[in-house]
Protein backbone atom coordinates (compact mmCIF):
# COMPACT_ATOMS: atom_id res chain seq x y z
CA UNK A 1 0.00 0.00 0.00
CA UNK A 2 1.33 3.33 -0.74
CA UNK A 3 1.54 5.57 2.32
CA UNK A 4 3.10 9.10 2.58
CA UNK A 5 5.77 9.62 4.09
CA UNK A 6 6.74 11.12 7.72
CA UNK A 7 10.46 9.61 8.47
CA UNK A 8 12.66 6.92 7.83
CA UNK A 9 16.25 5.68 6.60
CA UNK A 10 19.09 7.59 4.59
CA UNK A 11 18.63 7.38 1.09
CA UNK A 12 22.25 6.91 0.19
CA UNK A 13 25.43 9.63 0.63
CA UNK A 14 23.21 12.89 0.15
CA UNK A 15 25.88 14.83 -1.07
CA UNK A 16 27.09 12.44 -3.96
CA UNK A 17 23.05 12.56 -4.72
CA UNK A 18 22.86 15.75 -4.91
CA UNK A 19 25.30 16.34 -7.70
CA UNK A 20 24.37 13.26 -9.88
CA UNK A 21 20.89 14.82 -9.55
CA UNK A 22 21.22 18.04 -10.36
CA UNK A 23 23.18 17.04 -13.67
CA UNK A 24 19.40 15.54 -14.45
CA UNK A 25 17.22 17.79 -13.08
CA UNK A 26 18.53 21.32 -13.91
CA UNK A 27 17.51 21.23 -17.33
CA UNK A 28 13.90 19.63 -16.70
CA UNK A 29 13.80 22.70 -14.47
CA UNK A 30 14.07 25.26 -16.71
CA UNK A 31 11.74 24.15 -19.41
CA UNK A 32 8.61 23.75 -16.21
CA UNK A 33 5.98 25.81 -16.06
CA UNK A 34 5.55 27.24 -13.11
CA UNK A 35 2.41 29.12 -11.95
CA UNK A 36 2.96 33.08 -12.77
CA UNK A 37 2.51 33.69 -8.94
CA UNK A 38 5.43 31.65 -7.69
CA UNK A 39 7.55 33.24 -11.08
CA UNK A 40 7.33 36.84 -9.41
CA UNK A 41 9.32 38.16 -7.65
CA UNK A 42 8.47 40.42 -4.63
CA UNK A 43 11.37 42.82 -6.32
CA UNK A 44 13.72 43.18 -8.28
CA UNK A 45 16.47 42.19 -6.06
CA UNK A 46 15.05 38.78 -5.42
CA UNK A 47 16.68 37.16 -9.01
CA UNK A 48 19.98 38.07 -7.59
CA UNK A 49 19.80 36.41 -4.07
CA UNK A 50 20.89 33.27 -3.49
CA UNK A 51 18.87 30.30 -3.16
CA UNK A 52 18.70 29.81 0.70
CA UNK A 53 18.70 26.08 0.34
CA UNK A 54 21.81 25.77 -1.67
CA UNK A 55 24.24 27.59 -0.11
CA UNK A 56 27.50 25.29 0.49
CA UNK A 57 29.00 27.15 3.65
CA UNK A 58 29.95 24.79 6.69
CA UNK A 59 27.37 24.89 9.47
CA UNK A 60 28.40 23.54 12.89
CA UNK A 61 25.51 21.05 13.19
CA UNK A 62 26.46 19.52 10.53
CA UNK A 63 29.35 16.96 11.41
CA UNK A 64 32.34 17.28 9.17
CA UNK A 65 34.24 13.80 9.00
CA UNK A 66 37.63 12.97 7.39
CA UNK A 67 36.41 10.76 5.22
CA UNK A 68 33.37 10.97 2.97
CA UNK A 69 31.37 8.63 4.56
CA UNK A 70 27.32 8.45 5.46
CA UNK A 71 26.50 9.70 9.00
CA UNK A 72 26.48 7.38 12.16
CA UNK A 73 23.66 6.91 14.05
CA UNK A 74 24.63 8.88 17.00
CA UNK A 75 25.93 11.57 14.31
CA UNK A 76 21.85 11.30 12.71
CA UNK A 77 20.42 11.42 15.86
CA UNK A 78 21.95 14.15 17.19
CA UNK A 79 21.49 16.37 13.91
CA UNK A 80 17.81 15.51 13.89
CA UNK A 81 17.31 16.66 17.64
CA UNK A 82 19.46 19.76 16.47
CA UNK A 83 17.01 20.26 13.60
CA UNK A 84 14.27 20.04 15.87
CA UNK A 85 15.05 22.45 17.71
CA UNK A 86 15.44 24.71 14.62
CA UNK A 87 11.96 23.89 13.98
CA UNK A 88 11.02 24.88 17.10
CA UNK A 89 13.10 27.90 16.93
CA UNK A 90 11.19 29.02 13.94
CA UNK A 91 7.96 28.50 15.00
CA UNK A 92 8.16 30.72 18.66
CA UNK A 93 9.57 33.33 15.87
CA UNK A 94 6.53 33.05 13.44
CA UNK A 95 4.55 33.08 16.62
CA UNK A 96 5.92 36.52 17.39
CA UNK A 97 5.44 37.97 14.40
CA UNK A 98 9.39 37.75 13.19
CA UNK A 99 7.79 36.11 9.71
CA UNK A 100 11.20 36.66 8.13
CA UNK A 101 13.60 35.68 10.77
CA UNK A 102 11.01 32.66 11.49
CA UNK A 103 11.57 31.26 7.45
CA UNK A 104 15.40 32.36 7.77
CA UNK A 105 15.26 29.75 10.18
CA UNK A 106 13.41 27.06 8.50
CA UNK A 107 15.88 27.41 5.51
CA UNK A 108 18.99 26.23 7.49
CA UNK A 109 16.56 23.53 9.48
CA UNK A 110 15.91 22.67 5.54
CA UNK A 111 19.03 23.04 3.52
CA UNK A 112 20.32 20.45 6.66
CA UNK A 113 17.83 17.87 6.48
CA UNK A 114 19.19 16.95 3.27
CA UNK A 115 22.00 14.79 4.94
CA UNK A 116 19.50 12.54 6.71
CA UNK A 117 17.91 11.65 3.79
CA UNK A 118 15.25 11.92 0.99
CA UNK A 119 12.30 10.89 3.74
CA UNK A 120 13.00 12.97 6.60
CA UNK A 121 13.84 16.14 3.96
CA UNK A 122 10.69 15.97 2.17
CA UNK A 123 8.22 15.86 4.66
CA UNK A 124 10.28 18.93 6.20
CA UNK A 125 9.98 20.85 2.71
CA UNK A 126 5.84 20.12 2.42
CA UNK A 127 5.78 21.33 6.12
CA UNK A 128 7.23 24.51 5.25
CA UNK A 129 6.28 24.99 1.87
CA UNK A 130 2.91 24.90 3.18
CA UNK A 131 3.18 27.75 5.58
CA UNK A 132 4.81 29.73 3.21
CA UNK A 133 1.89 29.50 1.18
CA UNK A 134 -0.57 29.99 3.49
CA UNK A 135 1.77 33.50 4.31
CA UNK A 136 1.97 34.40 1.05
CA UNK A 137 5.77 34.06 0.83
CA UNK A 138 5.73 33.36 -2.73
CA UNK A 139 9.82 33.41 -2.97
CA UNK A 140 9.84 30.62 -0.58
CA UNK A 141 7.43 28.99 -2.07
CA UNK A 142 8.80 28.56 -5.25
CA UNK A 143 12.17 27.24 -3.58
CA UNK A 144 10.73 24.66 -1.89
CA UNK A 145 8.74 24.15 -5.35
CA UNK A 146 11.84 23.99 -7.17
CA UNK A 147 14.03 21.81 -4.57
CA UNK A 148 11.01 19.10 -4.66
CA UNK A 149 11.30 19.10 -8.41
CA UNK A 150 15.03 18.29 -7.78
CA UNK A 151 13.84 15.53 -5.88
CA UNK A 152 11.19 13.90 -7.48
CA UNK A 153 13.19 13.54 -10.44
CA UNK A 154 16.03 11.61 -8.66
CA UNK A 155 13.16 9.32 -7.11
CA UNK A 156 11.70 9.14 -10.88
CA UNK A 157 15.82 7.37 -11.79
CA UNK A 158 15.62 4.97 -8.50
CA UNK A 159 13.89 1.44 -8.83
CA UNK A 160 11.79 0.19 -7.82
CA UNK A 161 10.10 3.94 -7.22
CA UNK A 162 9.25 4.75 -3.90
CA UNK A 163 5.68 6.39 -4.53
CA UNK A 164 5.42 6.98 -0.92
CA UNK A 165 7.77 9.98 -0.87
CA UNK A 166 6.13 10.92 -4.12
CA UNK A 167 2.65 11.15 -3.32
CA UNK A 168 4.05 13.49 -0.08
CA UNK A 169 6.07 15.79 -3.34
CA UNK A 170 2.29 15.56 -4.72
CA UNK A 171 0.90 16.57 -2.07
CA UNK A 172 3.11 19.88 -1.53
CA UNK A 173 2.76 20.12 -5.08
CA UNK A 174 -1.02 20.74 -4.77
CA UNK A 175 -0.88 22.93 -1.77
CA UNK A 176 1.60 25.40 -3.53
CA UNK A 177 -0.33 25.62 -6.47
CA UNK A 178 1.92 23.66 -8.89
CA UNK A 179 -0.40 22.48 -11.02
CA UNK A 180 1.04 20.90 -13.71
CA UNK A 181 3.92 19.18 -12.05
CA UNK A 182 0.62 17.82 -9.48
CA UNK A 183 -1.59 16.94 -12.10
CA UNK A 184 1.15 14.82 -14.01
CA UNK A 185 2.39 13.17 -10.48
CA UNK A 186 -1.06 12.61 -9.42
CA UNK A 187 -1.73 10.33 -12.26
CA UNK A 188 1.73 8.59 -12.31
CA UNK A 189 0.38 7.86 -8.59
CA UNK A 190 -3.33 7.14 -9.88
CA UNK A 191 -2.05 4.65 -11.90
CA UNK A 192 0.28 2.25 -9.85
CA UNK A 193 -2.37 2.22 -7.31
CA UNK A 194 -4.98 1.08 -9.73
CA UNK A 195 -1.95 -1.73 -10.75
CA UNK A 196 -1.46 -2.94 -7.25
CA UNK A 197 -4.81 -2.83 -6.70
CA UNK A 198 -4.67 -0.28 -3.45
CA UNK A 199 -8.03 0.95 -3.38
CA UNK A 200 -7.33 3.18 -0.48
CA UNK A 201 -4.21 5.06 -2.14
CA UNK A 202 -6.35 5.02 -5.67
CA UNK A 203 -9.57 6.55 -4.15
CA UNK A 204 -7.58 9.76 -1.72
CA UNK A 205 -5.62 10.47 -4.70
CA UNK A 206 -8.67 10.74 -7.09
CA UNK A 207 -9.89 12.93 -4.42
CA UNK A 208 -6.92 14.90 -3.91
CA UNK A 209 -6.51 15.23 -7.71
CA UNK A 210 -10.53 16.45 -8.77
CA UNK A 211 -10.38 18.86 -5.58
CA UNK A 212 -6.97 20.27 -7.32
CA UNK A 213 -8.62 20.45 -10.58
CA UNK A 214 -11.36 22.36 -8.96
CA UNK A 215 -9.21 24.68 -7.52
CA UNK A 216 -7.78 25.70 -10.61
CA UNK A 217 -10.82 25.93 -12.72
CA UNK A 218 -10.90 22.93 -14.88
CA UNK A 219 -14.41 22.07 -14.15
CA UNK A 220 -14.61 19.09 -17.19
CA UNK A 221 -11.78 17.34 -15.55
CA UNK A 222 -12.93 17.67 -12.16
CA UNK A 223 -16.72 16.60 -13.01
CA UNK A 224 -15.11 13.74 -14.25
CA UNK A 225 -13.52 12.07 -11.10
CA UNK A 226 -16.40 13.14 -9.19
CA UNK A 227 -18.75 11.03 -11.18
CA UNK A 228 -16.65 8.40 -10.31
CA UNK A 229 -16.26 8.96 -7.13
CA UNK A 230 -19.88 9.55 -6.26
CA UNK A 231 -20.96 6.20 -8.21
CA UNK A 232 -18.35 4.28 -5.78
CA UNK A 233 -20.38 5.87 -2.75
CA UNK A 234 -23.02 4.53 -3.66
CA UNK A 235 -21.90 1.34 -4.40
CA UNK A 236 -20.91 0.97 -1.09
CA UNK A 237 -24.14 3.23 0.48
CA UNK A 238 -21.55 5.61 2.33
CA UNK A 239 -24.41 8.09 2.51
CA UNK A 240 -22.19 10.57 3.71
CA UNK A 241 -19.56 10.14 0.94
CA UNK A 242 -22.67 10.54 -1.56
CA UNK A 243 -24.00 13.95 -0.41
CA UNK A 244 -20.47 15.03 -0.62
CA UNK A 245 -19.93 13.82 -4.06
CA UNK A 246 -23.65 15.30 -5.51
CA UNK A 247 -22.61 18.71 -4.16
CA UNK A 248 -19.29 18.96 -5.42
CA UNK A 249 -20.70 17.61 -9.01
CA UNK A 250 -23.03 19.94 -9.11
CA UNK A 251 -20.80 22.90 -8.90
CA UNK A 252 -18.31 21.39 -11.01
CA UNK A 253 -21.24 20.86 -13.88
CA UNK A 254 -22.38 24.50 -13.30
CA UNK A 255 -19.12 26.22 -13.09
CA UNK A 256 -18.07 24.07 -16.48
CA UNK A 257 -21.42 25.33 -18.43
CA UNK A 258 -22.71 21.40 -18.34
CA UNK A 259 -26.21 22.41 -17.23
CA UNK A 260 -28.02 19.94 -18.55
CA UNK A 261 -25.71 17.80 -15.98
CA UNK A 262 -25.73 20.16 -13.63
CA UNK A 263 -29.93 20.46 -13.51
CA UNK A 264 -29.85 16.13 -13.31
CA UNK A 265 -27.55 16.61 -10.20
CA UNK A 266 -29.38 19.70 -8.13
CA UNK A 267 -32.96 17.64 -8.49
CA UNK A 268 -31.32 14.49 -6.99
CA UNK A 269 -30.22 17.06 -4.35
CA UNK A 270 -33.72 18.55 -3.62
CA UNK A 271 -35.01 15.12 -3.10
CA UNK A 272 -31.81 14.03 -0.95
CA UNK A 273 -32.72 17.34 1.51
CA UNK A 274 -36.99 17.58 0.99
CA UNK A 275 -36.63 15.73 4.32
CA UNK A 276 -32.87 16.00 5.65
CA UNK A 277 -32.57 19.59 5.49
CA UNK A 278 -35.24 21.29 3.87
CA UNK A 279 -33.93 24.76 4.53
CA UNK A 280 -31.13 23.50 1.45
CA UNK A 281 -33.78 23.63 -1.45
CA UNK A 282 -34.32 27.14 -2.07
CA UNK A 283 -30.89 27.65 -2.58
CA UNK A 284 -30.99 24.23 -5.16
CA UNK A 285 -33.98 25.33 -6.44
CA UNK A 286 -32.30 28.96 -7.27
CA UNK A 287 -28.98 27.25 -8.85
CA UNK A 288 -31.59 24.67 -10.89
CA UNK A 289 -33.20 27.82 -12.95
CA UNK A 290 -30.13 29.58 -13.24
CA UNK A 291 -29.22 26.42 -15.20
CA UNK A 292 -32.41 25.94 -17.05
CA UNK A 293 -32.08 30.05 -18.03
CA UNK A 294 -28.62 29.07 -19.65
CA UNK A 295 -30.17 25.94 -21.36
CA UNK A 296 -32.66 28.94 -23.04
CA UNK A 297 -35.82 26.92 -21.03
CA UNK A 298 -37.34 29.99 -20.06
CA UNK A 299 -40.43 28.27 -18.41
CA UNK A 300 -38.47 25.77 -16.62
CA UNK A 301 -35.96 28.57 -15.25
CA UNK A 302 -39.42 30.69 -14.19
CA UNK A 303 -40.55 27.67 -12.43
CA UNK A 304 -37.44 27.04 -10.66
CA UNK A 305 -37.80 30.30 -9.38
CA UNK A 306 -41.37 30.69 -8.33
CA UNK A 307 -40.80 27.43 -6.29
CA UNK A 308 -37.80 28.71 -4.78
CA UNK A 309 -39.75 32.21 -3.59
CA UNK A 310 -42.33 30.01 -2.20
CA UNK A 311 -40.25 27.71 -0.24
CA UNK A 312 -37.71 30.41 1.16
CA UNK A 313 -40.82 32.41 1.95
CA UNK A 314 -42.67 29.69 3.78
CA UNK A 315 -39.02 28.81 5.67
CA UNK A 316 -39.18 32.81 6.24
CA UNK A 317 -35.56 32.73 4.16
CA UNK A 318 -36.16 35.91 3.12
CA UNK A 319 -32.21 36.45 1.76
CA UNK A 320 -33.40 33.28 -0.82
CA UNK A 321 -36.81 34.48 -1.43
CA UNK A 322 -35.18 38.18 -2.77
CA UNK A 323 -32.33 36.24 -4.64
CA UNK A 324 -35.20 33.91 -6.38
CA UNK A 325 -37.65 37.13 -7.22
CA UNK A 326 -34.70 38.99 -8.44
CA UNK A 327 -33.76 36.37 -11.12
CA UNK A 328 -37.04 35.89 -11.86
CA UNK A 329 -37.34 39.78 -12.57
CA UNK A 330 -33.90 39.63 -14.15
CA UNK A 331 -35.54 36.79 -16.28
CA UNK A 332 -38.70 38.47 -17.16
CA UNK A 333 -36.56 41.59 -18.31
CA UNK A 334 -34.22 39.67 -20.48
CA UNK A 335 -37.72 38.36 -22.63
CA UNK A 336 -38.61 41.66 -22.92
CA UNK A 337 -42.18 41.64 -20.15
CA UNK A 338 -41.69 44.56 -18.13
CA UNK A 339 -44.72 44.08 -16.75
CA UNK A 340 -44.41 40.49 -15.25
CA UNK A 341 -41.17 41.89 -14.03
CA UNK A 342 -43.53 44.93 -12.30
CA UNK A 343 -45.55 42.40 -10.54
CA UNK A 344 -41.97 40.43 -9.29
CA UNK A 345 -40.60 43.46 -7.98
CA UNK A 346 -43.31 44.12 -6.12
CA UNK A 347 -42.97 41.12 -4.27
CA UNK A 348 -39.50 41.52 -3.62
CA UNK A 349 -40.66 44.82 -1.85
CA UNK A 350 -42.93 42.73 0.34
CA UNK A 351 -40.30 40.06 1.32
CA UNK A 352 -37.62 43.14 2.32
CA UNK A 353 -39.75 44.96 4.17
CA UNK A 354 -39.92 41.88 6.19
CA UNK A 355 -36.51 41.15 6.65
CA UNK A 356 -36.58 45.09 7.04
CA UNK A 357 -33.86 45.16 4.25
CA UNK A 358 -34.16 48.94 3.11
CA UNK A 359 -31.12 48.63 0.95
CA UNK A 360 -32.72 46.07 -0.71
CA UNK A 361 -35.88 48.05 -1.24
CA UNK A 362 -34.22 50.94 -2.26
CA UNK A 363 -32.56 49.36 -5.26
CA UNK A 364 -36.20 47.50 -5.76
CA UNK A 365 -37.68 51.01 -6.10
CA UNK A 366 -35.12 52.26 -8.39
CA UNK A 367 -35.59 49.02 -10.72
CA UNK A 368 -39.37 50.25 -10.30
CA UNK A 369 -38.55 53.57 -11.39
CA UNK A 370 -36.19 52.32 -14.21
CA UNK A 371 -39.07 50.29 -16.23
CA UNK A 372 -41.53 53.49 -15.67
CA UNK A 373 -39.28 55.55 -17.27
CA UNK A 374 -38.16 53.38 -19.88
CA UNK A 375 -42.31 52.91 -20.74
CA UNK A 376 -42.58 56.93 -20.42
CA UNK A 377 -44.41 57.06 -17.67
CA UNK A 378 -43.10 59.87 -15.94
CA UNK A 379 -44.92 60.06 -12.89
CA UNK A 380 -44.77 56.55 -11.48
CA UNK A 381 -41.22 56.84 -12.41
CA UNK A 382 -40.91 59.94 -9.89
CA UNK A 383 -43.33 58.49 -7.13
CA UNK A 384 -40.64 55.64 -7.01
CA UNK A 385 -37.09 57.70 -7.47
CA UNK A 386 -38.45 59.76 -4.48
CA UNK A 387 -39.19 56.53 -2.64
CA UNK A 388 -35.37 55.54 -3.13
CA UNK A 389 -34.10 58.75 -3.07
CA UNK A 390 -35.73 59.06 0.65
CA UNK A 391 -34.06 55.74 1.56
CA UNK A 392 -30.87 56.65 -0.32
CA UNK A 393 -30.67 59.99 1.85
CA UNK A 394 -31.25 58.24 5.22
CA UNK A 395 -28.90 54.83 4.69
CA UNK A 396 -26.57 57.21 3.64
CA UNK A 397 -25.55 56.47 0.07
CA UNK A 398 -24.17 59.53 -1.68
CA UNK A 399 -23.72 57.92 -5.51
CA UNK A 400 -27.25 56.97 -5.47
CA UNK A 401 -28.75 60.13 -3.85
CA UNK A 402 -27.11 61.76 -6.87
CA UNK A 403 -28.46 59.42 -9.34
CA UNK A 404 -32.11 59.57 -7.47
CA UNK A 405 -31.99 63.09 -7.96
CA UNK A 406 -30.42 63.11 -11.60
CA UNK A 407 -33.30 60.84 -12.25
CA UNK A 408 -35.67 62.78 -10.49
CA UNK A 409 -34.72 66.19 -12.34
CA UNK A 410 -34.13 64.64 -15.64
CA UNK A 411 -37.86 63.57 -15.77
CA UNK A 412 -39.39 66.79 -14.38
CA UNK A 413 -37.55 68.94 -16.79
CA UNK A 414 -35.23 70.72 -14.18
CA UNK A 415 -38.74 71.50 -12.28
CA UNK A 416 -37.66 70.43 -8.36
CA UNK A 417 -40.05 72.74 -6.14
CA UNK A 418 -42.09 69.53 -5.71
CA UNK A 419 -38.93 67.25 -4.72
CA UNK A 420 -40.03 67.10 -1.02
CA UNK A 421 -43.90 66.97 -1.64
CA UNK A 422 -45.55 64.07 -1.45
CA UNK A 423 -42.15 61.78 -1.19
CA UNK A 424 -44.69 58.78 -0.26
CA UNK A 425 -47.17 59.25 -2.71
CA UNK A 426 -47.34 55.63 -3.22
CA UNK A 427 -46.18 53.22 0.47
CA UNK A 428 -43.52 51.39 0.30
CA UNK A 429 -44.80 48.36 0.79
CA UNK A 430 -44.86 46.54 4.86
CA UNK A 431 -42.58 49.56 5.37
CA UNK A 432 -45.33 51.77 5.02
CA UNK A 433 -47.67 49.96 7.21
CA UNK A 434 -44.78 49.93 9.76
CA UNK A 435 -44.04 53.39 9.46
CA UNK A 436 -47.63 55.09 8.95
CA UNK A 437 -50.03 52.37 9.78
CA UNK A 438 -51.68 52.49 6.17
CA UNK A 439 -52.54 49.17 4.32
CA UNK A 440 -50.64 48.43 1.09
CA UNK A 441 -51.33 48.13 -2.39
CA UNK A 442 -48.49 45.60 -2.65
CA UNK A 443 -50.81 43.28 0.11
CA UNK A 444 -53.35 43.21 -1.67
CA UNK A 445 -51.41 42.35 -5.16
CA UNK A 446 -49.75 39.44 -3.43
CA UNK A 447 -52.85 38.11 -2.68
CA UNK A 448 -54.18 38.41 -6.36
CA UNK A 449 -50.50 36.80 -7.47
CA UNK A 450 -50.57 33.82 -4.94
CA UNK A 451 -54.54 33.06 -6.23
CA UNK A 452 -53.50 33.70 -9.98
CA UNK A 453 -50.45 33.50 -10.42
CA UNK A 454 -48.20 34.77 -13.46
CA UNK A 455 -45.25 32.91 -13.31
């Protein structure tokens, strides 16, 4: 079974290793692609420092003997409680904030580790490499990135290959965004586990391998492992394992444009939560007619929103129930039906004046406003710029108290003596009734909507 790897025996005199390899490896080197973030520098200085992990200088952990010979025991044992230490070291200095003297430190502990061997060095270098990333460090990161190239292609030269160390190189691999040097070690991995027959190994690095095609956009190739991972869950009815694998698929389908795949997937998901965890669906429901709209099924997509409003509404999501009216105003606009997209916004007014979302209603009543003017009908147009512009002026929001009022002007022909007359000509919805204890239009036409509806 391949396992990663965390420590073990010297991998020969590092120092004769080092040169053969580097005769191999330097030129490979060069021609690799490396992601554009670990190629820049953080100046211009940085292409004339020396690589931290290479320098040759003697270092008084190190034992120097007469002879060239491998370390003793005692000699390995010592250095690796020395190198501890060093970790250690680094560590209480990351901890207070001394990020530089912290990775200073790491780089001896690092450029060191090389004499005990390929499996205590590696490990080391994904330990590091990791933070670094995580830091944003990206000088160190490509160091590490480049010394584990060094490596893996010595490991490539040794039989029989010791796919341990190089599913650990992987590993780092993935975490500092190398992606092609991943991807291709990944499947060299894939591979010999499917050939020994180590469904363990095969299965993580499937996973590890789809998650890292995620990650860097390559939705096709990521779909594609899922699929197989999710129809080994269910094979085996790891429930758990299956949810997992339906919402990753999902995204993956949507992200990549397959929407016919991707609708398939969310409706196995609204069935898998309808009793699990119902408050899931209006979100599926939402991400379903976002699908069908880029499949051109109008209906289907205006469906797929009306049942997500209704859910979300009923589960008092209001957050879903806005997101599902505005795509099904967004949708109604796109076919050209102002006036279907009239009656949505209205609604939407409703359900924020419940979750007393005023920002919300504000851009509502300018959408309002936007389809009155655009039909020339000036004074509804007004009655709802004044609505937004009296929001706009109390939340605070300077750019759109100037576009209220451009709007506002524009339409009444420079004429503003009647800007502060009548601002609530027309209630804004439950905000009116809160506010002046009136009933509301908008009541009344969500009553008409839910008997007949016009979805």
């Amino acid at each position: 079974m391949i396992q990663r790897a965390t420590h073990g025996k010297s991998s020969g005199n590092p120092v004769r290793r080092w040169v053969r390899v580097m005769a191999i490896a330097l030129p490979l080197i060069s021609c690799l692609l490396i992601s554009p973030v670990l190629a820049q520098e953080d100046d211009e200085e940085d292409e004339f420092e020396p690589n931290p992990l290479e320098l040759t200088e003697p270092d008084p952990l190190l034992p120097e003997p007469i002879v060239d010979r491998p370390l003793s025991p005692l000699e390995r044992y010592e250095l690796r409680l020395a190198l501890n230490r060093l970790n250690r070291e680094a560590q209480i200095a990351f901890a207070a904030g001394q990020t530089n003297r912290s990775f200073e430190i790491w780089n001896r502990e690092l450029r060191l580790r090389r004499a005990l061997g390929y499996e205590e060095e590696v490990p080391a270098l994904a330990r590091v490499g990791t933070r670094a990333w995580e830091e944003n460090v990206p000088r160190q990161v490509q160091i590490i990135t480049e010394r584990l190239l060094i490596i893996e292609q010595d490991l490539q030269l040794q039989q029989p290959l010791d796919f341990g160390l190089l599913l650990t190189i992987a590993d780092s691999y993935q975490v500092m965004r190398a992606y092609d040097p991943a991807v291709r070690l990944y499947g060299q991995i894939l591979e010999q586990a499917r050939a020994e027959g180590d469904l363990a190994t095969e299965e993580s690095t499937m996973i590890s391998l789809a998650d890292l095609h995620l990650g860097w956009f390559a939705y096709p190739e990521a779909a594609e492992i899922y699929e197989e991972l999710l129809r080994r869950a269910r094979q085996r009815s790891d429930r758990v394992q299956e949810e997992n694998y339906l919402n990753l698929l999902g995204y993956a389908y949507q992200q990549g444009d397959q929407h016919e795949e991707a609708v398939d997937i969310l409706l196995q998901l609204v069935e898998w939560y309808r009793e699990l965890d119902p408050m899931r669906i209006p979100m599926l429901r939402i991400d379903i007619g976002n699908s069908y709209k880029e499949l051109g099924q109008n209906a289907q997509a205006a469906t797929s929103y009306q049942e997500a409003y209704v859910t979300a509404l009923a589960q008092e999501q209001y957050g879903y129930a806005t997101d599902a009216l505005t795509q099904l105003a967004n949708l109604y606009m796109s076919l050209d039906r102002p006036d279907d997209a009239l009656v949505v916004y209205q609604l939407r007014i409703l359900v924020e004046a419940e979750a007393y979302d005023r920002l919300g209603t504000m851009e509502t009543l300018a959408s309002i406003g936007e389809i009155y003017r655009d039909r020339g009908d000036i004074q509804r147009s007004i009655v709802h710029f004044r609505q937004a512009l009296v929001l706009a002026q109390e939340l605070g929001y300077p750019a759109r108290i100037d576009y209220f009022t451009e709007q506002i002007i524009a339409q009444q022909q420079g004429n503003i003596d009647s800007l502060e007359e009548d601002v609530v000509e027309q209630p804004l919805g439950k905000f009116a009734q809160l506010l002046y204890g009136q009933p509301t239009e908008e009541e009344t036409l969500l009553e008409e909507v839910d008997t007949n509806p016009r979805f």
